[in-house]
C-alpha atoms as a PDB file:
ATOM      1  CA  UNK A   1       0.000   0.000   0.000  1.00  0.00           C
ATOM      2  CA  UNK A   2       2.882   2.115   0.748  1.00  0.00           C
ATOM      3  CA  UNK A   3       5.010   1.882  -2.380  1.00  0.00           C
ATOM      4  CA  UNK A   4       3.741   4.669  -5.096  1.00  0.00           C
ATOM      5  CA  UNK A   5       4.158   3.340  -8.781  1.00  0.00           C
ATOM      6  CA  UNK A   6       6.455   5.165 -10.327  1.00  0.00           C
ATOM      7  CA  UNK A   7       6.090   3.990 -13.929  1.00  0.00           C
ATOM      8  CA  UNK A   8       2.596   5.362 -13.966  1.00  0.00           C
ATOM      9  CA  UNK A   9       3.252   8.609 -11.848  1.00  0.00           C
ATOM     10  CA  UNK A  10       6.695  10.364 -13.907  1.00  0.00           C
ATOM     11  CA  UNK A  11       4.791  10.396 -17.000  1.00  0.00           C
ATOM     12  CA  UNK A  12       1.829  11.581 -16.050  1.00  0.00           C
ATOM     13  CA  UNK A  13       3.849  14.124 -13.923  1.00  0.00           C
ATOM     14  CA  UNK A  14       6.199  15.084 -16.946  1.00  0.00           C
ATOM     15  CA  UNK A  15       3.249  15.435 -19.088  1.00  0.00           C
ATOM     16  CA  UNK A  16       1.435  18.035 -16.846  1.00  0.00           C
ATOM     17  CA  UNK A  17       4.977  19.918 -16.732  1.00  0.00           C
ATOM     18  CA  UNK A  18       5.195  20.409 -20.359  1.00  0.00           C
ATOM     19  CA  UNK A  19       1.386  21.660 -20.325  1.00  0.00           C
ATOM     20  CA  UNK A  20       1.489  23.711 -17.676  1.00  0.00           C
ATOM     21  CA  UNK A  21       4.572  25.235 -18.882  1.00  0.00           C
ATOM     22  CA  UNK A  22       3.155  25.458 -22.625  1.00  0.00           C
ATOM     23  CA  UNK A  23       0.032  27.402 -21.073  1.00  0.00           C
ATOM     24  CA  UNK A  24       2.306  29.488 -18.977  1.00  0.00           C
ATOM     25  CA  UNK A  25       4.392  30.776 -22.167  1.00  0.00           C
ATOM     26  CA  UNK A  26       1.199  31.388 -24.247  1.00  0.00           C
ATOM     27  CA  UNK A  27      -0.714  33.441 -21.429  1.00  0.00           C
ATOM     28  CA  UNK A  28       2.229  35.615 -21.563  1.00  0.00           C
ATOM     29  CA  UNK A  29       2.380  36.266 -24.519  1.00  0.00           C
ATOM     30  CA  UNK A  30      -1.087  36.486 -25.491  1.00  0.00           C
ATOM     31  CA  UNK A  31      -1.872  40.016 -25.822  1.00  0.00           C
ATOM     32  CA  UNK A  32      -5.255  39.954 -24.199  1.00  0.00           C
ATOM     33  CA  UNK A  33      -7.370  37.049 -23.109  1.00  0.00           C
ATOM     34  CA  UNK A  34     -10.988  36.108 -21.463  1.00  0.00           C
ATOM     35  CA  UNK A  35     -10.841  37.707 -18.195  1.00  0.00           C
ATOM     36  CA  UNK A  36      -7.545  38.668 -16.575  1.00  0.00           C
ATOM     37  CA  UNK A  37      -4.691  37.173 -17.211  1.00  0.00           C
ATOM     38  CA  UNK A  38      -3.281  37.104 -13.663  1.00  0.00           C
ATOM     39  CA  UNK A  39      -6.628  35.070 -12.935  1.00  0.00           C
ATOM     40  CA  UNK A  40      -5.552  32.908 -15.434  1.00  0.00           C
ATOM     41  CA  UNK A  41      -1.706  32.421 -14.418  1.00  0.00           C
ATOM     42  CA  UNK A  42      -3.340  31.377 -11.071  1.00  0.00           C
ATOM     43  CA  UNK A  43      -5.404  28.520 -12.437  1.00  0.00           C
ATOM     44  CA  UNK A  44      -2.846  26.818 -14.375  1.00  0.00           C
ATOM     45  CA  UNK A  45      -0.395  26.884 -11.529  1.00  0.00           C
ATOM     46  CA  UNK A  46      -2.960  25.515  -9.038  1.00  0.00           C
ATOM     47  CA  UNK A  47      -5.694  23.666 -11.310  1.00  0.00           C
ATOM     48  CA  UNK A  48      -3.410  20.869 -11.647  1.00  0.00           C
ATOM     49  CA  UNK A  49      -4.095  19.447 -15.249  1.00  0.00           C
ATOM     50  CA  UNK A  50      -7.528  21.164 -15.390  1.00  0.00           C
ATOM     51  CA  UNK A  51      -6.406  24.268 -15.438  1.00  0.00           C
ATOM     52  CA  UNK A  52      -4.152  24.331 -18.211  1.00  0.00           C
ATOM     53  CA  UNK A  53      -6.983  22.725 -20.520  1.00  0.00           C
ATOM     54  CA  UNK A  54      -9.187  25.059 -19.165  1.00  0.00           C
ATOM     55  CA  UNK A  55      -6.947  27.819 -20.744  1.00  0.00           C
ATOM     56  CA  UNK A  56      -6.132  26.565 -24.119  1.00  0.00           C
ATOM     57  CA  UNK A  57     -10.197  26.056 -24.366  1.00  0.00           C
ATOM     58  CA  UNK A  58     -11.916  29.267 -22.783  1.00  0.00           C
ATOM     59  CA  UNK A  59      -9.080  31.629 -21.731  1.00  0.00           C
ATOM     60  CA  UNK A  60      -6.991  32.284 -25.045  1.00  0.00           C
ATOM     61  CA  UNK A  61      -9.149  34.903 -27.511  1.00  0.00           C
ATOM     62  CA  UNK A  62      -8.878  34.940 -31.216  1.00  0.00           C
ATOM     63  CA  UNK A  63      -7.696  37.947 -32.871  1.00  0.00           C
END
């Protein structure tokens, strides 16, 4: 019960590194998006995986 399996948990980990950090460098550099964008750096740092999904869904506006 005690031992955590590893081979499922690093890439499942790595993967919500790499879209976190993805969702990171495109709310910075998107000049405006749906509702404030330090709203939006909040949830995908603490939204786990949701949060960056929720971003490239409802929080990125077209131009």
């Amino acid at each position: 019960m005690n031992e955590i399996p590893w081979a499922i948990v690093t890439p499942i980990l790595v993967l919500q590194l790499i879209l976190m950090a993805a969702a990171l460098i495109s709310c910075l550099r998107a000049e405006r998006t749906n509702g404030p964008k330090w709203l939006w750096i909040l949830i995908i740092l603490f939204v786990s995986i949701f949060g960056p999904v929720a971003f490239f869904v409802a929080g990125r506006r077209e131009l």
